[in-house]
N, C-alpha and C. Protein backbone atom coordinates (compact mmCIF):
# COMPACT_ATOMS: atom_id res chain seq x y z
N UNK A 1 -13.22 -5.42 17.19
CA UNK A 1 -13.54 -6.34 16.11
C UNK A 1 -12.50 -6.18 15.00
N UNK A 2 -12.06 -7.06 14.72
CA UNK A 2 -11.17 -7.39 13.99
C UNK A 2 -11.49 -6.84 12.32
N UNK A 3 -10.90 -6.35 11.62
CA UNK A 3 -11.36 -5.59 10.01
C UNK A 3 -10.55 -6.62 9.23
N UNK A 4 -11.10 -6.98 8.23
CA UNK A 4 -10.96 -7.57 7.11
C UNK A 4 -10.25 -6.49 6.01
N UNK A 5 -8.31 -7.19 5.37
CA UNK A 5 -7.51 -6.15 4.81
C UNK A 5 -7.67 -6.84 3.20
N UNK A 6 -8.34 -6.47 2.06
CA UNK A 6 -8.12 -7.19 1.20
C UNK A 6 -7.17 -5.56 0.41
N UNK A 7 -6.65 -6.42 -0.92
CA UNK A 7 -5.95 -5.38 -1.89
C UNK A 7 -6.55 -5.45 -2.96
N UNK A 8 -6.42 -4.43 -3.48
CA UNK A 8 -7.22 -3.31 -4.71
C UNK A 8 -6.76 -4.30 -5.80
N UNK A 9 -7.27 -4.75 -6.85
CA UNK A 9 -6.09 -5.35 -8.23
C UNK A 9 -5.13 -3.90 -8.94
N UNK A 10 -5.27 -2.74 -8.58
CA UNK A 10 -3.86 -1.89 -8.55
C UNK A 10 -3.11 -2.30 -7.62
N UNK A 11 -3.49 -2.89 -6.03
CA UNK A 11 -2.14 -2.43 -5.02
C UNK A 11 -1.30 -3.81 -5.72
N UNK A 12 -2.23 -4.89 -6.09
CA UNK A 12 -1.48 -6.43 -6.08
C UNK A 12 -0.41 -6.31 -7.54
N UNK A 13 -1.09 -5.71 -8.26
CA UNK A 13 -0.10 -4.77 -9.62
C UNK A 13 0.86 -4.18 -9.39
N UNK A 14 0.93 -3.39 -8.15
CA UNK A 14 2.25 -2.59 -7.87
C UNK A 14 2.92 -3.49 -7.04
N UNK A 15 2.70 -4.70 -6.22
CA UNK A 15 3.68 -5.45 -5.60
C UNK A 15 4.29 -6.00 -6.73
N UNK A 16 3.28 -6.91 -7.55
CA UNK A 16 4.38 -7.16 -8.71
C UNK A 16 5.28 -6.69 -9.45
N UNK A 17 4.61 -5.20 -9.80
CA UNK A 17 5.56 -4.56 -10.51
C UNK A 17 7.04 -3.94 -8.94
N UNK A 18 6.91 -4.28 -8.35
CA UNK A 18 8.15 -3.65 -7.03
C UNK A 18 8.70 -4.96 -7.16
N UNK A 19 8.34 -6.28 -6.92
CA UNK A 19 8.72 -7.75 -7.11
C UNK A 19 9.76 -7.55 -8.23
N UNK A 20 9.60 -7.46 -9.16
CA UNK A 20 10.39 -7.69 -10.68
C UNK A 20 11.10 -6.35 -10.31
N UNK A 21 11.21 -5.49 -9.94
CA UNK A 21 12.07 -4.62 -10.20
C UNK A 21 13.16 -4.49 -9.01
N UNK A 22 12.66 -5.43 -7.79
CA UNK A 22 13.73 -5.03 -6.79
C UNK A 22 14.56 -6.74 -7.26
N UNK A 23 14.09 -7.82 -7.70
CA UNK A 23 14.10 -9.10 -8.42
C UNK A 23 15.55 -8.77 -9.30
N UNK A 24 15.46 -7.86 -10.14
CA UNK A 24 15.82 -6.95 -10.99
C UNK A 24 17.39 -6.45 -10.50
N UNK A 25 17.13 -5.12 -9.48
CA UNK A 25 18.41 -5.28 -8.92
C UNK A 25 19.34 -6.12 -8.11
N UNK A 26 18.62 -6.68 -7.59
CA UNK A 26 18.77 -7.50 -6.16
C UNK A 26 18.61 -9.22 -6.01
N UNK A 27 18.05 -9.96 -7.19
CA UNK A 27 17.60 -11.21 -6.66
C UNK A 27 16.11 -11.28 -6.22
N UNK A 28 15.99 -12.67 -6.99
CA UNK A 28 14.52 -13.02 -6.50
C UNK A 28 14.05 -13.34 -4.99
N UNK A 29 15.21 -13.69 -4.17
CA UNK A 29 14.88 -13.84 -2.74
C UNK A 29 14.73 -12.66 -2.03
N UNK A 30 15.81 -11.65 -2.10
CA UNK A 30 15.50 -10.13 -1.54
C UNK A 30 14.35 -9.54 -1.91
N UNK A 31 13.56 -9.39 -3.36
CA UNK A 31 12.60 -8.81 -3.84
C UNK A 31 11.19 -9.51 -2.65
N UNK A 32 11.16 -10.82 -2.72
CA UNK A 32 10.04 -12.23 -2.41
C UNK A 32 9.80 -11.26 -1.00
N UNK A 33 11.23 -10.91 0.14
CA UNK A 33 11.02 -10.85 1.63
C UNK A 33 10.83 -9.70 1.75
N UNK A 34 11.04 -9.01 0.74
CA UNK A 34 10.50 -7.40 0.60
C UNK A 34 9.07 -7.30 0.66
N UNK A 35 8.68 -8.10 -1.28
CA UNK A 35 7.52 -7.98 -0.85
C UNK A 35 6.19 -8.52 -0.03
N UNK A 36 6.80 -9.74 0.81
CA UNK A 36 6.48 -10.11 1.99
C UNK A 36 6.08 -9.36 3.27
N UNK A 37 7.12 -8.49 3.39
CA UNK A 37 7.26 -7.37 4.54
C UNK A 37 6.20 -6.68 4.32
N UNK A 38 5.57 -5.92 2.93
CA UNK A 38 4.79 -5.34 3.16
C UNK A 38 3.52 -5.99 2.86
N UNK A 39 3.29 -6.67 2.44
CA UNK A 39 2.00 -7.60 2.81
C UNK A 39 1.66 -7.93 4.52
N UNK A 40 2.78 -8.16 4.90
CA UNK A 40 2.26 -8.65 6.71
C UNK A 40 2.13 -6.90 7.49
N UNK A 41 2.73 -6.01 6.51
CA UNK A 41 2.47 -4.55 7.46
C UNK A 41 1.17 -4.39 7.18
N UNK A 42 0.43 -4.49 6.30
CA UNK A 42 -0.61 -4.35 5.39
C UNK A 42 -1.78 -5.07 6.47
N UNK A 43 -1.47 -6.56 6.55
CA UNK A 43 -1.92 -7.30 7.26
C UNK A 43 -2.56 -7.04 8.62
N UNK A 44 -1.16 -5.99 9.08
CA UNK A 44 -1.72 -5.48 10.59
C UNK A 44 -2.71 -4.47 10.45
N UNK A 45 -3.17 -3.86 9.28
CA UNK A 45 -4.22 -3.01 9.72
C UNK A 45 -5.37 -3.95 9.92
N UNK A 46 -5.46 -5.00 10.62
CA UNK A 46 -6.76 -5.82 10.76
C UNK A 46 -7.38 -5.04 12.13
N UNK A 47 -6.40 -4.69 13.08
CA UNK A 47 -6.89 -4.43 14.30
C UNK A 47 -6.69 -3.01 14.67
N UNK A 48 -5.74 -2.24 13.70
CA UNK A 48 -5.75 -0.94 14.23
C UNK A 48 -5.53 -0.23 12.67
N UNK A 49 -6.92 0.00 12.28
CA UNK A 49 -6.47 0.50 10.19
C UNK A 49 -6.37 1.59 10.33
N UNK A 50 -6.88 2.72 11.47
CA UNK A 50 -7.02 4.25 11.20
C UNK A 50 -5.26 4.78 11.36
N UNK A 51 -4.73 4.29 10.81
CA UNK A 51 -3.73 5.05 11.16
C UNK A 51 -2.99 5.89 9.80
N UNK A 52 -1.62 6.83 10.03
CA UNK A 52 -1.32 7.09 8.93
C UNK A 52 -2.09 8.59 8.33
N UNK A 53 -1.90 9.31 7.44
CA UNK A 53 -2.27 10.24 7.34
C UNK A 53 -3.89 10.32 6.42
N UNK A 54 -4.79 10.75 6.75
CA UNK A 54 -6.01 10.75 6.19
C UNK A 54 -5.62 12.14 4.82
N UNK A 55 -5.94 11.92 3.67
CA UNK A 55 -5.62 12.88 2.31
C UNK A 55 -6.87 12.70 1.90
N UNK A 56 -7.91 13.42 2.42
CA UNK A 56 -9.24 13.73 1.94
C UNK A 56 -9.04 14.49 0.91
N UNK A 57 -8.25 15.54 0.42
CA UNK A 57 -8.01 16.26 -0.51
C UNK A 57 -7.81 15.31 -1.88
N UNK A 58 -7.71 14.19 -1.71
CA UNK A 58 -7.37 13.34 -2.87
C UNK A 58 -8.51 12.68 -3.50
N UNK A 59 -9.12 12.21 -2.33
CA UNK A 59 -10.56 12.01 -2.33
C UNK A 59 -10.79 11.33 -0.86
N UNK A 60 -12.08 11.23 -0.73
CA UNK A 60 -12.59 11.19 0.82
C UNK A 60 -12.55 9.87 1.40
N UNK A 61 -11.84 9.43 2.44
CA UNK A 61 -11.26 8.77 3.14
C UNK A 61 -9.86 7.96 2.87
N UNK A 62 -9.20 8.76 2.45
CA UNK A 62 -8.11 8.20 1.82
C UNK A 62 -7.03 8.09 2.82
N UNK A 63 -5.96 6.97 3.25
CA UNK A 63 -5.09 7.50 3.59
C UNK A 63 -3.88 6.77 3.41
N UNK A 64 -2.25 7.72 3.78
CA UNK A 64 -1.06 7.34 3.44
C UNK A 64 -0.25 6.94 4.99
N UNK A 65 0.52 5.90 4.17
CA UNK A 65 1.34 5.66 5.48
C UNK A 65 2.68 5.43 4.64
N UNK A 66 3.53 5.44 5.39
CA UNK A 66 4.94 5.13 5.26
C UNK A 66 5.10 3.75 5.34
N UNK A 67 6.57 2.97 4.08
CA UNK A 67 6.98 1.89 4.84
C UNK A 67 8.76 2.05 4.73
N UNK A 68 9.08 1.60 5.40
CA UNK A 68 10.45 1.35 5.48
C UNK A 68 11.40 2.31 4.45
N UNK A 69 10.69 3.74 4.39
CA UNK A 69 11.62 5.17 4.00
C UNK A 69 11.33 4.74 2.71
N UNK A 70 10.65 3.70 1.75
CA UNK A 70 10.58 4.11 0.21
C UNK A 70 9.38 3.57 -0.35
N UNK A 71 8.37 3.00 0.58
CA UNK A 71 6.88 2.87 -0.14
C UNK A 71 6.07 3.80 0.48
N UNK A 72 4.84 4.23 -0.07
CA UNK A 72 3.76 4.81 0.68
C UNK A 72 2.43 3.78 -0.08
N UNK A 73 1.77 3.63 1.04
CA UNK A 73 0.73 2.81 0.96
C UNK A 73 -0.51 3.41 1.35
N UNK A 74 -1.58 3.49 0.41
CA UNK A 74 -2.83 4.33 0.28
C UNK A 74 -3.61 2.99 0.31
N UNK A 75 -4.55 3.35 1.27
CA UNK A 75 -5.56 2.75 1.77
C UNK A 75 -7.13 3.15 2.03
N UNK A 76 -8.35 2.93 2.26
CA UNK A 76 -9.55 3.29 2.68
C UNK A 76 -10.11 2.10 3.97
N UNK A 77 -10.59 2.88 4.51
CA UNK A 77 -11.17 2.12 5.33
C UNK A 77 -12.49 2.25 5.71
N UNK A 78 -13.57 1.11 5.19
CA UNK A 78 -14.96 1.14 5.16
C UNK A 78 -15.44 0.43 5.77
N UNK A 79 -16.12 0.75 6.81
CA UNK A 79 -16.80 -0.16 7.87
C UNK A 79 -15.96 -0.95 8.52
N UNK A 80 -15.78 -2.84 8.30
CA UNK A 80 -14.94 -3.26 9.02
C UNK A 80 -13.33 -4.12 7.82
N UNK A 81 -13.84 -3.24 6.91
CA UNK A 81 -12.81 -3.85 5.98
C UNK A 81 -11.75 -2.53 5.45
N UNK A 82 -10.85 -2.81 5.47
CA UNK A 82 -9.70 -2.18 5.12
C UNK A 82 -9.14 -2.21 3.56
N UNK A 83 -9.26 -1.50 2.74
CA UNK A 83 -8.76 -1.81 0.91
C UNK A 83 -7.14 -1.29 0.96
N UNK A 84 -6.56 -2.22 0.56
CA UNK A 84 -5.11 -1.20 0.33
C UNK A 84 -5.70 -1.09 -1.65
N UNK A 85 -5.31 -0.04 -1.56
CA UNK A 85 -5.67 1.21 -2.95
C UNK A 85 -4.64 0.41 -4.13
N UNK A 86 -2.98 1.15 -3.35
CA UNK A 86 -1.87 1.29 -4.22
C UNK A 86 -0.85 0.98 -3.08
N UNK A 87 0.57 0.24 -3.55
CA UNK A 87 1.96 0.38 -2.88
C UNK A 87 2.35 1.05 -4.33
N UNK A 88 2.84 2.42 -3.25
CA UNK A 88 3.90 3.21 -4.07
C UNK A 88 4.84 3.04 -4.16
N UNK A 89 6.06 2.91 -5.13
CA UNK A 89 7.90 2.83 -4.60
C UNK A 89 8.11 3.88 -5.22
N UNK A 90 8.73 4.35 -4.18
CA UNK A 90 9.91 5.26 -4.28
C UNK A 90 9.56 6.84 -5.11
N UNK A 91 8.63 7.59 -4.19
CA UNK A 91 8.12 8.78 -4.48
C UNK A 91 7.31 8.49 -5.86
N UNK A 92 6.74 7.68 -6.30
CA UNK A 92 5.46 7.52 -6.84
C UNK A 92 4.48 8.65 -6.76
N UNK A 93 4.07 9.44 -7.57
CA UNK A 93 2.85 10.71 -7.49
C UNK A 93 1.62 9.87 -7.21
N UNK A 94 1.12 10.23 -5.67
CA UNK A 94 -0.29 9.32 -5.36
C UNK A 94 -0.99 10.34 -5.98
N UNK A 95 -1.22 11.91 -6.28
CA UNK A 95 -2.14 12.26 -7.18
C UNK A 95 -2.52 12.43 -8.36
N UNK A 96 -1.60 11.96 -8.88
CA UNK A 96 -1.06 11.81 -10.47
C UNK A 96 -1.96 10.31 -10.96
N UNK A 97 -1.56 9.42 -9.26
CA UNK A 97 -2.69 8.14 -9.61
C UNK A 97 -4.00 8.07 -9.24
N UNK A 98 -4.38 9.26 -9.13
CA UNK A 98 -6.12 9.19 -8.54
C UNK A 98 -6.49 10.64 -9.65
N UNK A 99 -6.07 10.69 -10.34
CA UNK A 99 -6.91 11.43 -11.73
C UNK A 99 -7.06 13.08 -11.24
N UNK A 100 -6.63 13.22 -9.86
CA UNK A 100 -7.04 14.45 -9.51
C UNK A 100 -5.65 15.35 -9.59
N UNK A 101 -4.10 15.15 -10.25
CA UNK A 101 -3.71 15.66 -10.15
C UNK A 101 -2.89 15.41 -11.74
């Protein structure tokens, strides 16, 4: 059964804020297919969400995945829906953003 991926109003905050800043170095078209890319990776956790590293230590059911060597993307997965949390860029402290560190 297919899981439903919605985003946190932090993760949709940090695309924007990655939007304007890769926008920034790079052009508004490079930033757009960037942050495109990770919306459709995002996307695929519809059918397979457990993946990626589970950081219960952060808090309980949490987990990180890699994208393309400079985001990490924190997610939960509850029942049949999938939350993306946060997109991190570029060594972002994920415990620094969950109050526990």
């Amino acid at each position: 059964m297919p899981h439903r991926v919605v985003f946190a109003p932090e993760a949709r905050d940090d695309l924007i804020a990655l939007y304007l800043y890769v926008a920034d170095q790079s052009g508004d078209a490079r930033a757009m297919a960037y942050v495109e890319r990770i919306e459709a990776f995002c996307a695929r956790f519809d059918l397979f969400p457990e993946r990626g590293t589970r950081r219960d230590d952060l808090f309980a059911g949490l987990r990180l995945i890699g994208f393309e060597g400079r985001v990490a993307i924190a997610f939960l997965v509850e029942g049949d829906r999938v939350t993306i949390f946060r997109v991190l860029y570029g060594g972002r402290d994920i415990e620094g953003l969950t109050g526990e560190g």
